[in-house]
Protein backbone atom coordinates (compact mmCIF):
# COMPACT_ATOMS: atom_id res chain seq x y z
CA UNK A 1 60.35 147.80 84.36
CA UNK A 2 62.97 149.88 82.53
CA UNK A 3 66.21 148.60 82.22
CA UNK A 4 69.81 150.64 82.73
CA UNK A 5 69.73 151.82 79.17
CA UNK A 6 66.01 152.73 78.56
CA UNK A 7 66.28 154.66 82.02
CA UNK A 8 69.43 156.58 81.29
CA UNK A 9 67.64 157.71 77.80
CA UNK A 10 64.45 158.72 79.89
CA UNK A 11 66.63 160.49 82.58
CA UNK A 12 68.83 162.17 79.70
CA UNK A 13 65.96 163.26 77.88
CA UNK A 14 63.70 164.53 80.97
CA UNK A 15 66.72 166.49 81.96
CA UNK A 16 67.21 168.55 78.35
CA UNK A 17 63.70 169.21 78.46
CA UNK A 18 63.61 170.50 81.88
CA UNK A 19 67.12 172.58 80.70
CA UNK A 20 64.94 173.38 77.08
CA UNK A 21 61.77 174.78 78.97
CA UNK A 22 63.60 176.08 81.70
CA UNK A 23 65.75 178.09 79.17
CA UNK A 24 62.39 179.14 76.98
CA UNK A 25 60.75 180.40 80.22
CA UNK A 26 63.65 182.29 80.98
CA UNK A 27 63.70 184.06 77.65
CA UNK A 28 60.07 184.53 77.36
CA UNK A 29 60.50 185.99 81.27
CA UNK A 30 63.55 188.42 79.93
CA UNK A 31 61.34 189.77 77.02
CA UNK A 32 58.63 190.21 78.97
CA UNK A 33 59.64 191.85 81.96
CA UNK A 34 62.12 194.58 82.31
CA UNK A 35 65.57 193.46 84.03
CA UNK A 36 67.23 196.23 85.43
CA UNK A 37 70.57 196.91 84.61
CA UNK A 38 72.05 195.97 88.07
CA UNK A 39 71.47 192.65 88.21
CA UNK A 40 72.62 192.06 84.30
CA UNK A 41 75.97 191.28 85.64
CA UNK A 42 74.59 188.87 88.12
CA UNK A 43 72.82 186.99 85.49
CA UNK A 44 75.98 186.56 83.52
CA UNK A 45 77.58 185.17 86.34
CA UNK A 46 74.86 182.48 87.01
CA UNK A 47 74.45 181.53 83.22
CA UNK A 48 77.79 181.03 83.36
CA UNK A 49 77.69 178.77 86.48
CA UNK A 50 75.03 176.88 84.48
CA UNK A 51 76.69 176.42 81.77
CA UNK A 52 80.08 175.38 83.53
CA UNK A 53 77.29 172.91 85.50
CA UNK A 54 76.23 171.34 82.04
CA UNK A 55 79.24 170.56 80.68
CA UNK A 56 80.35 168.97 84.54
CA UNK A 57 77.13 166.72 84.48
CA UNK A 58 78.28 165.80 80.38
CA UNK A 59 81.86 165.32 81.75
CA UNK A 60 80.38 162.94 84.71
CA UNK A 61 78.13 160.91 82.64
CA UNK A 62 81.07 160.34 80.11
CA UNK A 63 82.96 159.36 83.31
CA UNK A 64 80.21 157.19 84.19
CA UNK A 65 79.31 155.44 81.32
CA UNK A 66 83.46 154.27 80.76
CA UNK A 67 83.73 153.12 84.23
CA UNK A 68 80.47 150.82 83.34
CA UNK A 69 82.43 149.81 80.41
CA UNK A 70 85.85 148.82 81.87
CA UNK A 71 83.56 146.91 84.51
CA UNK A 72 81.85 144.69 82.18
CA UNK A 73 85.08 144.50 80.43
CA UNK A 74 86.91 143.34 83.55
CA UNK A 75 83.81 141.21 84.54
CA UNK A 76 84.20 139.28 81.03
CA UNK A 77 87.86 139.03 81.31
CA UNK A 78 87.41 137.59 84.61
CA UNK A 79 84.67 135.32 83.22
CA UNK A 80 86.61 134.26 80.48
CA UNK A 81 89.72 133.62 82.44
CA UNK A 82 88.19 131.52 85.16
CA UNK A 83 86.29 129.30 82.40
CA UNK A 84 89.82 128.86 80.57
CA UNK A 85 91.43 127.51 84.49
CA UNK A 86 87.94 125.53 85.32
CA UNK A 87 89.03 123.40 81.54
CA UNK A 88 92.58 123.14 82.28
CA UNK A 89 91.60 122.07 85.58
CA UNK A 90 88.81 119.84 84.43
CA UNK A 91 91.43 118.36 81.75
CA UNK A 92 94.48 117.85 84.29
CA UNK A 93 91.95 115.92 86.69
CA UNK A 94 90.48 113.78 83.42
CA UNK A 95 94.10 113.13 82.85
CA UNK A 96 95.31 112.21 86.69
CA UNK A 97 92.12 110.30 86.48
CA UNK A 98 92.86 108.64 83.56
CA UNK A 99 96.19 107.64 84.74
CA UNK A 100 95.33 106.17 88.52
CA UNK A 101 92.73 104.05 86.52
CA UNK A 102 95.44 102.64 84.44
CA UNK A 103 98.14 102.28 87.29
CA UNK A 104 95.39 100.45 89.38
CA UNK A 105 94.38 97.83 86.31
CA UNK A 106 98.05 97.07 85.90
CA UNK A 107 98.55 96.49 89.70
CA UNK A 108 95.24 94.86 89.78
CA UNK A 109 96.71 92.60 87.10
CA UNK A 110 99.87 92.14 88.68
CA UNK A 111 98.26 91.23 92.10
CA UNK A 112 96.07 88.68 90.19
CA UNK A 113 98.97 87.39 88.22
CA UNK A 114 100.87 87.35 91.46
CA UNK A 115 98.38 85.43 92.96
CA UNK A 116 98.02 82.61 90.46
CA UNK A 117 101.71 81.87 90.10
CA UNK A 118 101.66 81.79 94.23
CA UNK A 119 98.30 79.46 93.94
CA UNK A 120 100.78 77.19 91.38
CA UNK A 121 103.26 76.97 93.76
CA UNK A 122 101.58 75.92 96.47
CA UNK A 123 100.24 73.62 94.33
CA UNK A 124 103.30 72.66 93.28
CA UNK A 125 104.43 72.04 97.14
CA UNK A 126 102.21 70.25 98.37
CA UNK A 127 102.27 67.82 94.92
CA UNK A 128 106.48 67.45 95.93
CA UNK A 129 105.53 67.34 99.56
CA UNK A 130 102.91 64.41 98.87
CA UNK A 131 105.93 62.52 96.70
CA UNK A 132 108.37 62.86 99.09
CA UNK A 133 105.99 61.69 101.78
CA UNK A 134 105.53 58.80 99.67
CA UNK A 135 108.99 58.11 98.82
CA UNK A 136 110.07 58.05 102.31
CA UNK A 137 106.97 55.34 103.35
CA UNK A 138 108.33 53.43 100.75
CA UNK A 139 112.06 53.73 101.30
CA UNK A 140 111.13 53.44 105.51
CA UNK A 141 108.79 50.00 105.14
CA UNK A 142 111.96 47.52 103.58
CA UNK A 143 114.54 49.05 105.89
CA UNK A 144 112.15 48.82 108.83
CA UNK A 145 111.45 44.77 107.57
CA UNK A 146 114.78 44.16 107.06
CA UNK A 147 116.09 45.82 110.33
CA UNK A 148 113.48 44.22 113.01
CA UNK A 149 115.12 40.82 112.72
CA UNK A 150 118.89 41.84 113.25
CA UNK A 151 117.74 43.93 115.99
CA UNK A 152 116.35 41.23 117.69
CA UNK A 153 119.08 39.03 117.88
CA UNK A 154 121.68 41.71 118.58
CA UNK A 155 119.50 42.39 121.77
CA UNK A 156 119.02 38.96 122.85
CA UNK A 157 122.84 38.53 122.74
CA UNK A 158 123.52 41.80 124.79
CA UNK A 159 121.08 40.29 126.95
CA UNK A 160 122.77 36.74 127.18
CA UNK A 161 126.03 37.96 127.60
CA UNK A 162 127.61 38.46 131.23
CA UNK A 163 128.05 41.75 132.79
CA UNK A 164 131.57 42.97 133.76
CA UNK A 165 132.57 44.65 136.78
CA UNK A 166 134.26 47.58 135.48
CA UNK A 167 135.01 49.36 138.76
CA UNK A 168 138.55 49.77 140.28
CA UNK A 169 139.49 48.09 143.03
CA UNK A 170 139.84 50.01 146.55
CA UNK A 171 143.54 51.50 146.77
CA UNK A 172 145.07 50.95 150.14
CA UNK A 173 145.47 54.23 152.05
CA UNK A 174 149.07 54.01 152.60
CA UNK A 175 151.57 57.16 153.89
CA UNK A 176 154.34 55.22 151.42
CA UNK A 177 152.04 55.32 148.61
CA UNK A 178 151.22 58.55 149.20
CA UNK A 179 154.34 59.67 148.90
CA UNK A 180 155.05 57.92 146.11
CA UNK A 181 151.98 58.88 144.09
CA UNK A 182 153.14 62.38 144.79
CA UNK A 183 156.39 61.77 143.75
CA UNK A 184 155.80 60.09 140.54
CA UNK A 185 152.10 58.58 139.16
CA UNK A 186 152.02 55.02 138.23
CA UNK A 187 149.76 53.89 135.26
CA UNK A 188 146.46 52.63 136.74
CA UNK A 189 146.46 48.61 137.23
CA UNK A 190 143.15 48.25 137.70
CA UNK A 191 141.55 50.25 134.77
CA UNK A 192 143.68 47.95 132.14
CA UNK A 193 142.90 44.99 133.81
CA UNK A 194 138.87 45.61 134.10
CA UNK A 195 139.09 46.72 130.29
CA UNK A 196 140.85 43.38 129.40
CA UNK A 197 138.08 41.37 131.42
CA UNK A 198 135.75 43.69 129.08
CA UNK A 199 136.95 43.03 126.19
CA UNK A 200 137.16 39.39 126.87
CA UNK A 201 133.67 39.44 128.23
CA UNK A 202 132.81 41.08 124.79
CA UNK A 203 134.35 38.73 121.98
CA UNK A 204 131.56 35.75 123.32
CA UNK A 205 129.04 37.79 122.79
CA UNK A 206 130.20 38.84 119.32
CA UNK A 207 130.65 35.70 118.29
CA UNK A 208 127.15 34.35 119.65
CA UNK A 209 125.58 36.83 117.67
CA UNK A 210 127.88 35.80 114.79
CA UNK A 211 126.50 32.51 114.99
CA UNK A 212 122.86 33.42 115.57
CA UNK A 213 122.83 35.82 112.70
CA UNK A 214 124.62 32.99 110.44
């Protein structure tokens, strides 16, 4: 198969050999037969048309054969322009690459560094949490030795001691007293009196436990 240039030649060449023999013919036909005189000026006019047709078809192929030219110009500037944004856009995305590897390593190492100092502290708890349990068993076993003893005895007294009626006496329900009350409040009798029997009924058992404990 020809290609675009080998068939242009072959077209170009067929075509100014068909014009070359076509124009010999037509001389050899002029010498050889007689033209009459009328149609001399119609034969002017149709070379001329010819030749005004020649120099349109040389004016068309010139046309032709620049538009190819500022096509495959265009198509290379185009090819060379979209090469030149597929490497700035390869290089931008190596870059953002680049830098989302190195932001995850350093949160990566954060999270593990992160993660050890939290593992150390909860170390670290449960190490203070185990000495304070301790401490406390220790500091709660003399206290609970030395306590159980005292306790003992301070209940047994409470229980030995006698119980005190602390309740007021019934008032009478007296119209005199009534008024009176209303008119001016005496200080309760029988609330001073039941906490002197308390307190009375308190110092014995004080003192027994006094004396037990000594």
């Amino acid at each position: 198969m020809f290609d675009r240039a080998e068939l242009e030649i072959a077209i170009g060449v067929t075509l100014a050999g068909a014009i070359l023999l076509g124009w010999l013919l037509h001389v050899l036909w002029r010498r050889l037969a007689p033209v009459p005189t009328s149609h001399a000026g119609r034969i002017a006019v149709l070379s001329k048309r010819l030749h005004e047709a020649e120099e349109a078809r040389d004016a068309a192929i010139e046309a032709r054969i620049a538009a190819e030219a500022a096509l495959d110009a265009q198509n290379s500037e185009l090819q060379r322009s979209s090469s030149q944004q597929e490497a700035r856009l390869n290089s931008a995305a190596a870059r953002r690459e680049a830098e989302l590897e190195r932001a995850l390593a350093e949160v990566t190492a954060d999270r593990d560094a992160s993660m050890t100092e939290l593992r150390a502290a909860r170390a670290r708890v449960e190490e203070l949490e185990a000495r304070l349990a301790e401490a406390q068993d220790t500091l709660s076993a003399p206290t609970k030795a030395a306590t159980t003893p005292s306790e003992a005895q301070g209940a047994s007294a409470l229980q030995s001691a006698p119980k005190t009626d602390t309740s007021e006496p019934p008032k009478p329900q007296t119209r005199s007293r009534r008024k009176s009350s209303t008119r001016k409040k005496p200080a309760p009798t029988g609330s001073s009196s039941t906490g002197r029997r308390s307190r009375s009924a308190r110092k014995p058992s004080e003192s027994e436990t006094d004396g037990e404990g000594s």
